[in-house]
C-alpha atoms as a PDB file:
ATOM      1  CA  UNK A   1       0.000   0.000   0.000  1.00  0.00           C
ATOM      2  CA  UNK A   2       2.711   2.645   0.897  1.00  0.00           C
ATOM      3  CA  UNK A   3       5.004   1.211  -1.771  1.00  0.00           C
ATOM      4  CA  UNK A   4       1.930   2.514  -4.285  1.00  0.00           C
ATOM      5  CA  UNK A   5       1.538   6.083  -2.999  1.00  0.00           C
ATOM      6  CA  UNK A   6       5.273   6.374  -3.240  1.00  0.00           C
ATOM      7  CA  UNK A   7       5.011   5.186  -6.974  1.00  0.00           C
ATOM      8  CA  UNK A   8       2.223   6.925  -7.787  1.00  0.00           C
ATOM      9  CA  UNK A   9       4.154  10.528  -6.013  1.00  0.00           C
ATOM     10  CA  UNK A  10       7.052   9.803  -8.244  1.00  0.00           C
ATOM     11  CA  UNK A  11       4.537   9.844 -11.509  1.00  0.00           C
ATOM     12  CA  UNK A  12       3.215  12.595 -10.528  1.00  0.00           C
ATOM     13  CA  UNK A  13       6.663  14.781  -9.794  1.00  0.00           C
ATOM     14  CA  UNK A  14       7.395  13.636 -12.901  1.00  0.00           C
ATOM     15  CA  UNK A  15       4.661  14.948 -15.063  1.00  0.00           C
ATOM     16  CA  UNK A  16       5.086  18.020 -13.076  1.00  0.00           C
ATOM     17  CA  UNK A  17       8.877  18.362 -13.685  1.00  0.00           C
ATOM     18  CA  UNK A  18       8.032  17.396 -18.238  1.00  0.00           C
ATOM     19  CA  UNK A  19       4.929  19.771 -17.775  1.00  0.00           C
ATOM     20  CA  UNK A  20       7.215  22.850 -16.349  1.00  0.00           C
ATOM     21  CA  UNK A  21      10.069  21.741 -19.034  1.00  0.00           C
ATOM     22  CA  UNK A  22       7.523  22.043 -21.675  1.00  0.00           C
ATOM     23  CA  UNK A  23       6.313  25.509 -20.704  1.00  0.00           C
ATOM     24  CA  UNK A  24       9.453  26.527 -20.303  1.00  0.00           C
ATOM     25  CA  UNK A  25      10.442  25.662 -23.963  1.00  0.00           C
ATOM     26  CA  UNK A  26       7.293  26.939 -25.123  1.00  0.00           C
ATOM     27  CA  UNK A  27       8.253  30.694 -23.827  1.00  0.00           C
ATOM     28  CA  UNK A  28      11.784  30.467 -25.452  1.00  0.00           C
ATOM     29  CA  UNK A  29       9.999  29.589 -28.331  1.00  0.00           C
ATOM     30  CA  UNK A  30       7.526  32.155 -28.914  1.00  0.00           C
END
């Protein structure tokens, strides 16, 4: 059970962290 949360944080810091890296590129862009 607290093996899954911890998975399921990681997924989310990491669609966080691509989501931020893709704004950022985004505004460099334009």
């Amino acid at each position: 059970m607290w093996y899954s949360v911890c998975i399921c944080y990681e997924l989310i810091h990491l669609v966080v962290v691509l989501t931020t890296l893709l704004l950022v590129l985004l505004i460099f862009l334009l």
